[in-house]
Protein backbone atom coordinates (compact mmCIF):
# COMPACT_ATOMS: atom_id res chain seq x y z
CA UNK A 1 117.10 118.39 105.63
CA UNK A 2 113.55 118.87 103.20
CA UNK A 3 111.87 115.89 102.18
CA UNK A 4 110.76 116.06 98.76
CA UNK A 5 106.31 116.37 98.71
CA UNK A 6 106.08 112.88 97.37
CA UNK A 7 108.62 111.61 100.33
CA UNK A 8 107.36 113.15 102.91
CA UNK A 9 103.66 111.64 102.18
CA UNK A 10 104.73 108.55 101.37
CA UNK A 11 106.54 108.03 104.54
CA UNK A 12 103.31 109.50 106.37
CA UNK A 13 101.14 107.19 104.82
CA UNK A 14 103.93 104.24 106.20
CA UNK A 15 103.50 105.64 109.75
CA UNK A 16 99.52 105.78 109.36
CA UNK A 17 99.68 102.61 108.25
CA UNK A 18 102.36 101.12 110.63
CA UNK A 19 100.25 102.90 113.75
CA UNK A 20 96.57 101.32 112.24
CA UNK A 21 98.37 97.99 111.73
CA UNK A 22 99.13 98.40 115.56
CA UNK A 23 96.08 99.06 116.32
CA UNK A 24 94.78 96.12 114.93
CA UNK A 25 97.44 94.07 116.67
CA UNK A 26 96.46 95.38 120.18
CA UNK A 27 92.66 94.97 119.47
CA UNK A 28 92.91 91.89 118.04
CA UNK A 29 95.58 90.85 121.01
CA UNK A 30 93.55 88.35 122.95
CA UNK A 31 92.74 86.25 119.59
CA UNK A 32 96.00 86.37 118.41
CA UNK A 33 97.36 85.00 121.47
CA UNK A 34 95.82 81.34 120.40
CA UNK A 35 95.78 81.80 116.59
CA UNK A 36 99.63 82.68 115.79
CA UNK A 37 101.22 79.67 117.57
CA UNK A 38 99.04 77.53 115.93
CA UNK A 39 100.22 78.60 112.52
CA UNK A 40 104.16 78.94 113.63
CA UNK A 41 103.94 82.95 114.27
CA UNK A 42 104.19 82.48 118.24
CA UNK A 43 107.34 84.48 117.98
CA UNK A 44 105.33 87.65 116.92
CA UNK A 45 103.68 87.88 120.58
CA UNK A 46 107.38 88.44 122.29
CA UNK A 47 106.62 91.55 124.57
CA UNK A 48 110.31 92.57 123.80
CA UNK A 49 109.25 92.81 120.34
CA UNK A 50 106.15 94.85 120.64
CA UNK A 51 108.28 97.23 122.94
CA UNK A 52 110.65 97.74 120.03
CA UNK A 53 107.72 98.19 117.58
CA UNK A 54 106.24 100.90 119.49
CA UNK A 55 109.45 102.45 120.39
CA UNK A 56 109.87 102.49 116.34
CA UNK A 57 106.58 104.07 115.49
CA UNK A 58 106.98 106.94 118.00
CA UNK A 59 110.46 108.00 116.85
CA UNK A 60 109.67 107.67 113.45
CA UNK A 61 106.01 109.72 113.94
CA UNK A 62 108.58 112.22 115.24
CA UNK A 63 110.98 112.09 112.84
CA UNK A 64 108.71 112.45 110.38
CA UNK A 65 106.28 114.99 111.82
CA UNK A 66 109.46 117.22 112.61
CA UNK A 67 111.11 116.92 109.13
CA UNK A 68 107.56 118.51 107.69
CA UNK A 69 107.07 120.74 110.92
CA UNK A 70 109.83 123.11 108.94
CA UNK A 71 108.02 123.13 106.31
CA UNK A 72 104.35 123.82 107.26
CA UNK A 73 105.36 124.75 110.60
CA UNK A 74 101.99 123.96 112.39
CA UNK A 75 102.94 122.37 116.04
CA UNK A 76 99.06 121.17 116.47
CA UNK A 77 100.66 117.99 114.37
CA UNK A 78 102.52 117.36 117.88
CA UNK A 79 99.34 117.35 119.86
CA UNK A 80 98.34 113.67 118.84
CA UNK A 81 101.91 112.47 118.45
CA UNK A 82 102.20 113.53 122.24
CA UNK A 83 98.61 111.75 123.44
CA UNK A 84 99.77 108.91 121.53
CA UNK A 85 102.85 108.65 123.11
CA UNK A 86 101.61 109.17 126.75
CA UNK A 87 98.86 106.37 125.96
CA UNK A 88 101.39 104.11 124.54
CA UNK A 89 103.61 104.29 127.45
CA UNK A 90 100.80 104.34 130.14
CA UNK A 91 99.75 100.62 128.15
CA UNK A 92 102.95 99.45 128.88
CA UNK A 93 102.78 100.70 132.84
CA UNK A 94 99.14 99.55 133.39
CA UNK A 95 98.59 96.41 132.27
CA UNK A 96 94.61 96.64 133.23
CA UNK A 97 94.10 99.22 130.58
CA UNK A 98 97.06 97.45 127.99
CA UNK A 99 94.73 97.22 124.94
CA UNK A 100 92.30 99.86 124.89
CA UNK A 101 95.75 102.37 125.90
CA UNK A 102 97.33 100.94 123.18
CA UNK A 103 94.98 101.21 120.51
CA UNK A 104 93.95 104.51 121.44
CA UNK A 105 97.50 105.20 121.65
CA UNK A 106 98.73 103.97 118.07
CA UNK A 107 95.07 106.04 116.74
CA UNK A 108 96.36 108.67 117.76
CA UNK A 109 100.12 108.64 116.15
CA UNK A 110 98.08 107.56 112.84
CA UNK A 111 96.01 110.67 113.26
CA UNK A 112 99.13 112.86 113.72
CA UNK A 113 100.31 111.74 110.41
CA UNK A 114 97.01 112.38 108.95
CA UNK A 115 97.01 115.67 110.16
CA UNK A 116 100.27 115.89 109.30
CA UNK A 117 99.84 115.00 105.23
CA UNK A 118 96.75 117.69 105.59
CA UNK A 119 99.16 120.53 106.65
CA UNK A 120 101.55 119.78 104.24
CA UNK A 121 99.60 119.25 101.32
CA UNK A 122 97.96 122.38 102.71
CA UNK A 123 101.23 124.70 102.84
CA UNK A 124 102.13 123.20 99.17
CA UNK A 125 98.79 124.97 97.89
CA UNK A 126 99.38 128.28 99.64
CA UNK A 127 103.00 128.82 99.04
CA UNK A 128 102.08 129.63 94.86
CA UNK A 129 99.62 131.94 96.37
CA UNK A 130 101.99 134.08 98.46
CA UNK A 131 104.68 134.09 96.36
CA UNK A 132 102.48 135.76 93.38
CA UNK A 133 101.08 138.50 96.10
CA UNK A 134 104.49 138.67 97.43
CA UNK A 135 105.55 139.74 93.53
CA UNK A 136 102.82 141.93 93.05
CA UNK A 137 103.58 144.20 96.38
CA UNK A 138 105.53 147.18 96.25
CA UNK A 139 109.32 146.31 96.94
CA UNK A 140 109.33 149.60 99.06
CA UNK A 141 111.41 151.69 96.87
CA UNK A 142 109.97 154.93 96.42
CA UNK A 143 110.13 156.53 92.64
């Protein structure tokens, strides 16, 4: 199923955003940890919940990057999706490294969708292109 242009960067721009607001939340981790109880948002530091959160982002990244993959059908979009998902994972396995795996890891999903939006806007300039050379060849029909 094609995503219409406008969809398909609008939900980019969600992941982008959803992976830099991550980001933000694993850099920002250690200060959170003593600001959001104070102002009744403890709840938001549940490790259960952050696990689901992540889990989220990476399916949809893929979701998204594969519904567009069809259409510009440039696989270096997976190449950060994939680092981002190793480093995500690895942050939950090695707790030494948590944040800066984690941020790097949730950078890297936003800069797959990035890329992503790129391609596609990219493919969505070229395709009038081709189709008037395409119209122009010879049909191979001799006279």
């Amino acid at each position: 199923m094609f995503l219409s242009r406008k969809r398909q960067e609008k939900l980019d721009r969600f992941g982008a955003g959803l992976s830099l607001v991550c980001a933000l939340h694993c850099a920002m981790h250690p200060l959170l940890l003593l600001a959001l109880p104070l102002i009744g948002l403890g709840f938001l530091l549940n490790e259960q919940l952050e696990s689901l959160i992540l889990i989220f982002s990476v399916i949809f990244a893929l979701g998204v990057l594969g519904s567009s993959l069809r259409e510009h059908g440039q696989k270096q979009v997976l190449w950060p999706w994939l680092a981002g998902t190793a480093l995500i994972t690895l942050s939950r396995v090695f707790h030494e490294g948590e944040v800066l795996l984690a941020v790097a890891g949730a950078l890297s999903l936003a800069g797959a969708h990035l890329l992503n939006t790129w391609y596609s806007r990219r493919a969505i300039q070229t395709v009038p292109e081709t189709r008037a050379q395409n119209a122009s060849a010879p049909s191979g029909v001799c006279c």
